[in-house]
PDB file of N, CA and C in Angstrom:
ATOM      1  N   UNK A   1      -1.098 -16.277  36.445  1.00  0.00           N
ATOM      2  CA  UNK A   1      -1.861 -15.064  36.340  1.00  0.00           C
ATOM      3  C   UNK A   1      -3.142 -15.305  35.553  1.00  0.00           C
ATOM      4  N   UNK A   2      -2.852 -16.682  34.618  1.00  0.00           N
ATOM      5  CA  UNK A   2      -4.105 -16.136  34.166  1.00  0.00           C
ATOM      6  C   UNK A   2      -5.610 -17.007  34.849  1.00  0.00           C
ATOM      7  N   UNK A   3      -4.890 -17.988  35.476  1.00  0.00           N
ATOM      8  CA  UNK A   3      -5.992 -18.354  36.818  1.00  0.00           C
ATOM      9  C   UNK A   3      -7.062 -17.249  37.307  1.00  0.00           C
ATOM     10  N   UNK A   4      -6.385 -16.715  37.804  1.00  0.00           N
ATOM     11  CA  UNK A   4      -6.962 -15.317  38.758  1.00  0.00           C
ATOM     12  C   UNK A   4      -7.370 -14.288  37.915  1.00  0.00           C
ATOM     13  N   UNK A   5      -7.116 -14.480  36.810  1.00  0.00           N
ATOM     14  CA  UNK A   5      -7.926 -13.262  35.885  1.00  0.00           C
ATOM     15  C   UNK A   5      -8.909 -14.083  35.038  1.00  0.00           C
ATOM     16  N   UNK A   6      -8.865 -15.442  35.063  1.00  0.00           N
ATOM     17  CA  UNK A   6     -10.216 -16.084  34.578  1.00  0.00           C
ATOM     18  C   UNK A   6     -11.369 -15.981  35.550  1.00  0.00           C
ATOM     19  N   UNK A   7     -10.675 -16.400  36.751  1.00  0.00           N
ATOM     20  CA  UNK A   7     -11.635 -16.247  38.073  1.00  0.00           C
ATOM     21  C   UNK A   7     -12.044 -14.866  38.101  1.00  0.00           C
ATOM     22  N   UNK A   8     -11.949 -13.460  37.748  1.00  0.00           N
ATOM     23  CA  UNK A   8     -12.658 -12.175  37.358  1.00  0.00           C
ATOM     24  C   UNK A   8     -13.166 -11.923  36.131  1.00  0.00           C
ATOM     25  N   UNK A   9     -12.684 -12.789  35.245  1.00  0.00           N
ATOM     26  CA  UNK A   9     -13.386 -12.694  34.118  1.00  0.00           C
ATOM     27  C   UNK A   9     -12.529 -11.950  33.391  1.00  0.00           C
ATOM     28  N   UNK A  10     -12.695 -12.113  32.160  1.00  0.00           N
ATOM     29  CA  UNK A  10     -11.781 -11.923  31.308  1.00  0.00           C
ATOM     30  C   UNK A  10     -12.509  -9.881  31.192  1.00  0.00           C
ATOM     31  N   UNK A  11     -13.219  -9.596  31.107  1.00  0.00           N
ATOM     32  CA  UNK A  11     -13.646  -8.363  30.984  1.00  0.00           C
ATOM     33  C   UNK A  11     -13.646  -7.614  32.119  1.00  0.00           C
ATOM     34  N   UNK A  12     -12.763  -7.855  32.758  1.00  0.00           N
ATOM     35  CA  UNK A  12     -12.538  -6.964  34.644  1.00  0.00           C
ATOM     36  C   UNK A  12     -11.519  -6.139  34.486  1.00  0.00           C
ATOM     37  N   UNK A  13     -11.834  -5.348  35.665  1.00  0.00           N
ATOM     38  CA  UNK A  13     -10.255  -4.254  35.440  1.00  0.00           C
ATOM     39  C   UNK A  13      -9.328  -4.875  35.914  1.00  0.00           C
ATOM     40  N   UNK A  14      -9.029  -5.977  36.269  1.00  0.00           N
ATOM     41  CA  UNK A  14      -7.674  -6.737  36.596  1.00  0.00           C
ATOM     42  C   UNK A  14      -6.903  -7.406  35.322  1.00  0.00           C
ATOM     43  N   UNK A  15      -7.829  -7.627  34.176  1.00  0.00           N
ATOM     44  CA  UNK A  15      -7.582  -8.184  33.048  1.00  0.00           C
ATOM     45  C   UNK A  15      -7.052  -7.493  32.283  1.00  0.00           C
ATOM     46  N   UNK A  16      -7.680  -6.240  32.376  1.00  0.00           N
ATOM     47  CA  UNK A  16      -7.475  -5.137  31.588  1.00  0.00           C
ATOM     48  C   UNK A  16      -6.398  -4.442  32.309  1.00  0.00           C
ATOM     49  N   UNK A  17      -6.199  -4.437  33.165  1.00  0.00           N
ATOM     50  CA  UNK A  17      -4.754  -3.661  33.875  1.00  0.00           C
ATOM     51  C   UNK A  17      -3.557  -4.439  33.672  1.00  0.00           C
ATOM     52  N   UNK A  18      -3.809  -5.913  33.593  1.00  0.00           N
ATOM     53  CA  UNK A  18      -2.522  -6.879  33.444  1.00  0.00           C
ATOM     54  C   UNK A  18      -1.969  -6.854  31.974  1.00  0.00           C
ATOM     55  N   UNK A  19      -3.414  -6.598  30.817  1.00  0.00           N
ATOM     56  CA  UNK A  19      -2.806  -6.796  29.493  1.00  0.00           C
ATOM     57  C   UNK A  19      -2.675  -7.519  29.441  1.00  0.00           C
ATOM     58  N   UNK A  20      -1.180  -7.634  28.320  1.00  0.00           N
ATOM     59  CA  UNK A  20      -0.448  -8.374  27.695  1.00  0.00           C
ATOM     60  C   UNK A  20       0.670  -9.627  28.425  1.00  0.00           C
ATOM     61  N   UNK A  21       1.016  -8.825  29.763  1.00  0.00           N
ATOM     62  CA  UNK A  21       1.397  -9.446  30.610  1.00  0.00           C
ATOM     63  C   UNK A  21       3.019  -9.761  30.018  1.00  0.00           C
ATOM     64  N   UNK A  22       3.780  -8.296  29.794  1.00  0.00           N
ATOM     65  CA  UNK A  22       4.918  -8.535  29.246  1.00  0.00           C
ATOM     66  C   UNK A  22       5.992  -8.710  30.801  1.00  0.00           C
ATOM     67  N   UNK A  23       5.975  -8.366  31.520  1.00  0.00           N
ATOM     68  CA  UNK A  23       6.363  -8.548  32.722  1.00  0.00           C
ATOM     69  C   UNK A  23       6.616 -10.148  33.014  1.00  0.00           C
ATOM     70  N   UNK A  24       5.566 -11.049  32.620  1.00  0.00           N
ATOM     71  CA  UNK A  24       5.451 -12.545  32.997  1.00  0.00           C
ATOM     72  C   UNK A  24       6.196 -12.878  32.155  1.00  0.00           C
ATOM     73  N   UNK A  25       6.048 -12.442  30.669  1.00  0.00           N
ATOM     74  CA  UNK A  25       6.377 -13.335  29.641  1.00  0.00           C
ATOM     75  C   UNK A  25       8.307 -13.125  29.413  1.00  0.00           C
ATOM     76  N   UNK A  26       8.624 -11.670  30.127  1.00  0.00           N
ATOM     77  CA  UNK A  26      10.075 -11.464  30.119  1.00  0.00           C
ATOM     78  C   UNK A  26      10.755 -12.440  31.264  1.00  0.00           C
ATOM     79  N   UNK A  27      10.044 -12.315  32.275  1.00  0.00           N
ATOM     80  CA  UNK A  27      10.808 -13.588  33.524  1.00  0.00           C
ATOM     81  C   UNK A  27      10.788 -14.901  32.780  1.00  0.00           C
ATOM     82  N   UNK A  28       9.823 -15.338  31.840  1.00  0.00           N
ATOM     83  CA  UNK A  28       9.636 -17.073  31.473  1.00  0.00           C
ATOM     84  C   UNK A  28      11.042 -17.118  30.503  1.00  0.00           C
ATOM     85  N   UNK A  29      11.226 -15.971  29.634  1.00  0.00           N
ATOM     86  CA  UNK A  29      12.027 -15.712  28.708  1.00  0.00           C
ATOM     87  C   UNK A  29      13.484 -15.858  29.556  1.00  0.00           C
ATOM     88  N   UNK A  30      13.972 -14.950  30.181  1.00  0.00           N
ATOM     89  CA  UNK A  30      15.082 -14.465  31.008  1.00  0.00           C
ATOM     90  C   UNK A  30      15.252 -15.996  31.848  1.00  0.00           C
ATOM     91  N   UNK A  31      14.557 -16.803  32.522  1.00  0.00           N
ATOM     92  CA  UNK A  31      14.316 -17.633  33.017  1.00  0.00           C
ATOM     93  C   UNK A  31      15.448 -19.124  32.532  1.00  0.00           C
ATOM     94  N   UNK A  32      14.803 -18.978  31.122  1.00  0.00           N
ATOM     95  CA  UNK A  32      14.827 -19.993  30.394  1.00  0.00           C
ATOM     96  C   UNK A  32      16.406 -19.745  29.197  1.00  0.00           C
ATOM     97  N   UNK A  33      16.967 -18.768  29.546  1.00  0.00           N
ATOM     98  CA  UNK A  33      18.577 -18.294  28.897  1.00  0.00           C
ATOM     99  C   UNK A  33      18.850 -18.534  30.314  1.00  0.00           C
ATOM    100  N   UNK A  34      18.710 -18.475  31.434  1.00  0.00           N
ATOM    101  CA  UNK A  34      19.810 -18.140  32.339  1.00  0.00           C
ATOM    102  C   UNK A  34      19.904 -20.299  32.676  1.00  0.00           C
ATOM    103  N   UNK A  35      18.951 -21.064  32.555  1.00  0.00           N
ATOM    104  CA  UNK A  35      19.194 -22.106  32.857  1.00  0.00           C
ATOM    105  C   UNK A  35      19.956 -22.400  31.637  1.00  0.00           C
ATOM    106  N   UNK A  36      19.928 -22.301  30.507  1.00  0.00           N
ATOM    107  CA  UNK A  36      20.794 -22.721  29.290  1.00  0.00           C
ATOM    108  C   UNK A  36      22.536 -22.300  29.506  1.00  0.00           C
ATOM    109  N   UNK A  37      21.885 -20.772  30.309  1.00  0.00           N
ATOM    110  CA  UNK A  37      23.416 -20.302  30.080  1.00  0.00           C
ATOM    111  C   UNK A  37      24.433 -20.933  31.698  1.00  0.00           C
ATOM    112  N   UNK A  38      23.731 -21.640  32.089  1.00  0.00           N
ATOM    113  CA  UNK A  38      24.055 -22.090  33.378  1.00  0.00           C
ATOM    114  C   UNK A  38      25.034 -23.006  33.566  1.00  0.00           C
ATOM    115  N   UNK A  39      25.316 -23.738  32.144  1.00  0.00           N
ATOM    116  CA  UNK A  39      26.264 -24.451  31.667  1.00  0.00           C
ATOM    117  C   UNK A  39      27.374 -24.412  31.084  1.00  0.00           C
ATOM    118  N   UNK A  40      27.086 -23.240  30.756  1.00  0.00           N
ATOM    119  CA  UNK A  40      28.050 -22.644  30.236  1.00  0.00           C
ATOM    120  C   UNK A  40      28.954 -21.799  31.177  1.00  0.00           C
ATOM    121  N   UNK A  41      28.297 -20.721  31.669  1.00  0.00           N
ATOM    122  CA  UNK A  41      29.338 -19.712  32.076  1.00  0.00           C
ATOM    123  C   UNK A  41      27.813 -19.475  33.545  1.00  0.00           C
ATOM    124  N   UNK A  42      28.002 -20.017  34.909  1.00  0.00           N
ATOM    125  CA  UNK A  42      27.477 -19.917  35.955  1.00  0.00           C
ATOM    126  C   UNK A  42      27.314 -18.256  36.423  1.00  0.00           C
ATOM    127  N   UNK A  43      28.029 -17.527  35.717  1.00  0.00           N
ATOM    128  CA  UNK A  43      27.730 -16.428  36.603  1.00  0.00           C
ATOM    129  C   UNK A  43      27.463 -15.386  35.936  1.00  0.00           C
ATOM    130  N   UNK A  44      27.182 -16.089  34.807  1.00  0.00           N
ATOM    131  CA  UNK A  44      25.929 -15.329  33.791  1.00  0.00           C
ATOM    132  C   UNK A  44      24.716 -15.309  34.141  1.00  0.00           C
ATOM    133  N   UNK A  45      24.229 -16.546  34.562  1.00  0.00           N
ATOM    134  CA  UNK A  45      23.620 -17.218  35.253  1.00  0.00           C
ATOM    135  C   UNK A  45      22.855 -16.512  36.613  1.00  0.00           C
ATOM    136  N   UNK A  46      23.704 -16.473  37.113  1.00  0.00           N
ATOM    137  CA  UNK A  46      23.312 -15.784  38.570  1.00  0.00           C
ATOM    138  C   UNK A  46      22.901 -13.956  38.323  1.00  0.00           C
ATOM    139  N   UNK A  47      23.732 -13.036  37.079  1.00  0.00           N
ATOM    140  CA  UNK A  47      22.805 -12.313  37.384  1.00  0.00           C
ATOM    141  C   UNK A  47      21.903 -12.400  35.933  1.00  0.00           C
ATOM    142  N   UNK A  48      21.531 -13.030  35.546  1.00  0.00           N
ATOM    143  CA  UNK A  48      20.134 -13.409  35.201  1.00  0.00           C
ATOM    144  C   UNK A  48      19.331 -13.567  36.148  1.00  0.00           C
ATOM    145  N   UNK A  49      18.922 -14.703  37.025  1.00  0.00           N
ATOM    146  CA  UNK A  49      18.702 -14.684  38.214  1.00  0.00           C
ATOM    147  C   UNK A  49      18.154 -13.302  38.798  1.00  0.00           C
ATOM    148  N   UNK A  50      18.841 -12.889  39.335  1.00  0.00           N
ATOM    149  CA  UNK A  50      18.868 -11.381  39.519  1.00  0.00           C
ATOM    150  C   UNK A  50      18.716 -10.243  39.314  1.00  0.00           C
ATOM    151  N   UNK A  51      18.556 -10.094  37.972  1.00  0.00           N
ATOM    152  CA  UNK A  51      18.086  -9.451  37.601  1.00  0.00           C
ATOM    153  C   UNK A  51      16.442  -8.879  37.484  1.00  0.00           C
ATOM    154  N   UNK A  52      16.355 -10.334  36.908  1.00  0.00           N
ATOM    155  CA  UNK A  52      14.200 -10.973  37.219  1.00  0.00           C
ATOM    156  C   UNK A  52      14.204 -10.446  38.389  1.00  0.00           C
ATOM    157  N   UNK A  53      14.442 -10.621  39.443  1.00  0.00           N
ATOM    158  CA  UNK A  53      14.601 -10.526  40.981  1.00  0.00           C
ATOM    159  C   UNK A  53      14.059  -9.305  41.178  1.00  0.00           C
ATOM    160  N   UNK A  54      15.569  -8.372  40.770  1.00  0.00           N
ATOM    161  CA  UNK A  54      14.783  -7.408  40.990  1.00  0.00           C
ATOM    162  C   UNK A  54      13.968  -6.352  40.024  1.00  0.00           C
ATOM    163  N   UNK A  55      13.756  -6.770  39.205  1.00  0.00           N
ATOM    164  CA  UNK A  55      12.572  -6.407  37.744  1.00  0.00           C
ATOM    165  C   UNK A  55      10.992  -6.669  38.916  1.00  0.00           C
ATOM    166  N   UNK A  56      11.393  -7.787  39.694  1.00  0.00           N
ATOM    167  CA  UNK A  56       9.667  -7.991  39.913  1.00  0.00           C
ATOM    168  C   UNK A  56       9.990  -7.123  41.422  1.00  0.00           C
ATOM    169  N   UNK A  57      11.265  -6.742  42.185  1.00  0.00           N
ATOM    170  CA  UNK A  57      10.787  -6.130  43.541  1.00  0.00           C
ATOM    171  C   UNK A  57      10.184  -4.514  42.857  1.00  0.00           C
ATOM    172  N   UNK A  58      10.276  -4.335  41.589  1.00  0.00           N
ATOM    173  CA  UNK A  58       9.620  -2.645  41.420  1.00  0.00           C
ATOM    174  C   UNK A  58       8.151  -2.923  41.501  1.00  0.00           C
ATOM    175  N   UNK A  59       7.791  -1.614  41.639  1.00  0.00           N
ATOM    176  CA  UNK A  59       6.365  -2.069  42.049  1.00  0.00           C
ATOM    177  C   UNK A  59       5.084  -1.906  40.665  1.00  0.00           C
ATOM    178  N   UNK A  60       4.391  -2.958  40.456  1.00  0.00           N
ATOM    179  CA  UNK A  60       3.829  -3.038  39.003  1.00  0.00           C
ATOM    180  C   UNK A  60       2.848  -1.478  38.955  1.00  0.00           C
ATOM    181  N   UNK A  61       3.198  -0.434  37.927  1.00  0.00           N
ATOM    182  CA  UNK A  61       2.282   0.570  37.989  1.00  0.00           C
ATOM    183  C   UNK A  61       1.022   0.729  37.136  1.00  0.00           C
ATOM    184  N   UNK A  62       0.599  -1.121  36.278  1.00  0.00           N
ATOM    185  CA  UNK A  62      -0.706  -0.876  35.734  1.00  0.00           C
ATOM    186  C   UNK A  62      -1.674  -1.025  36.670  1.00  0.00           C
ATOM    187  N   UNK A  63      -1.138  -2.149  37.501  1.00  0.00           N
ATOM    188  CA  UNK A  63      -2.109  -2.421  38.743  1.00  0.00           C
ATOM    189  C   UNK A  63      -2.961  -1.318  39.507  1.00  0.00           C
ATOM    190  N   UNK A  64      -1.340  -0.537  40.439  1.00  0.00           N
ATOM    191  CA  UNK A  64      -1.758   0.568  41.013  1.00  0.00           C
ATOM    192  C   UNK A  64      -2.405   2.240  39.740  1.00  0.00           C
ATOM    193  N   UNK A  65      -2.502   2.126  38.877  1.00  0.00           N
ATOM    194  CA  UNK A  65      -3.004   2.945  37.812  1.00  0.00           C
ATOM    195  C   UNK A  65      -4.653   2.691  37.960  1.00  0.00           C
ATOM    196  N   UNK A  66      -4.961   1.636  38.092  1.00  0.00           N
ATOM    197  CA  UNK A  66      -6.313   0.744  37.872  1.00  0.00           C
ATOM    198  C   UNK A  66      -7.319   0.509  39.309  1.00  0.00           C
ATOM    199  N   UNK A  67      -6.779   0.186  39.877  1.00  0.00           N
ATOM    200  CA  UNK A  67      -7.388   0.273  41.487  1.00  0.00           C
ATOM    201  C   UNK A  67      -6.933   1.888  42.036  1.00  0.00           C
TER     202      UNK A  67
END
């Protein structure tokens, strides 16, 4: 994400609609327990997985707020 918001510039309404970008930073988070916990107990695992999944099929409403 932050490719594409350098490529608009850091002062664009895409920059400014993305923020903080807690959305990204919860999947890297959630991401990174579900491979740890993957060893442990697999089907913890899976809905971790799944969960992210579907966290990102809702539809982001700073975006559509902004355009």
């Amino acid at each position: 994400m932050k490719i594409i918001i350098a490529g608009h510039g850091h002062d664009s309404r895409l920059a400014s609609a993305i923020g903080k970008d807690f959305k990204g930073k919860l999947s890297l988070a959630a991401y990174s327990a579900a491979i740890a916990t993957a060893f442990l107990q697999p089907w913890i695992s899976c809905i971790i997985y799944t969960l992210v999944a579907v966290m990102w099929f809702v539809p982001d409403q700073r975006l559509e707020r902004v355009i």
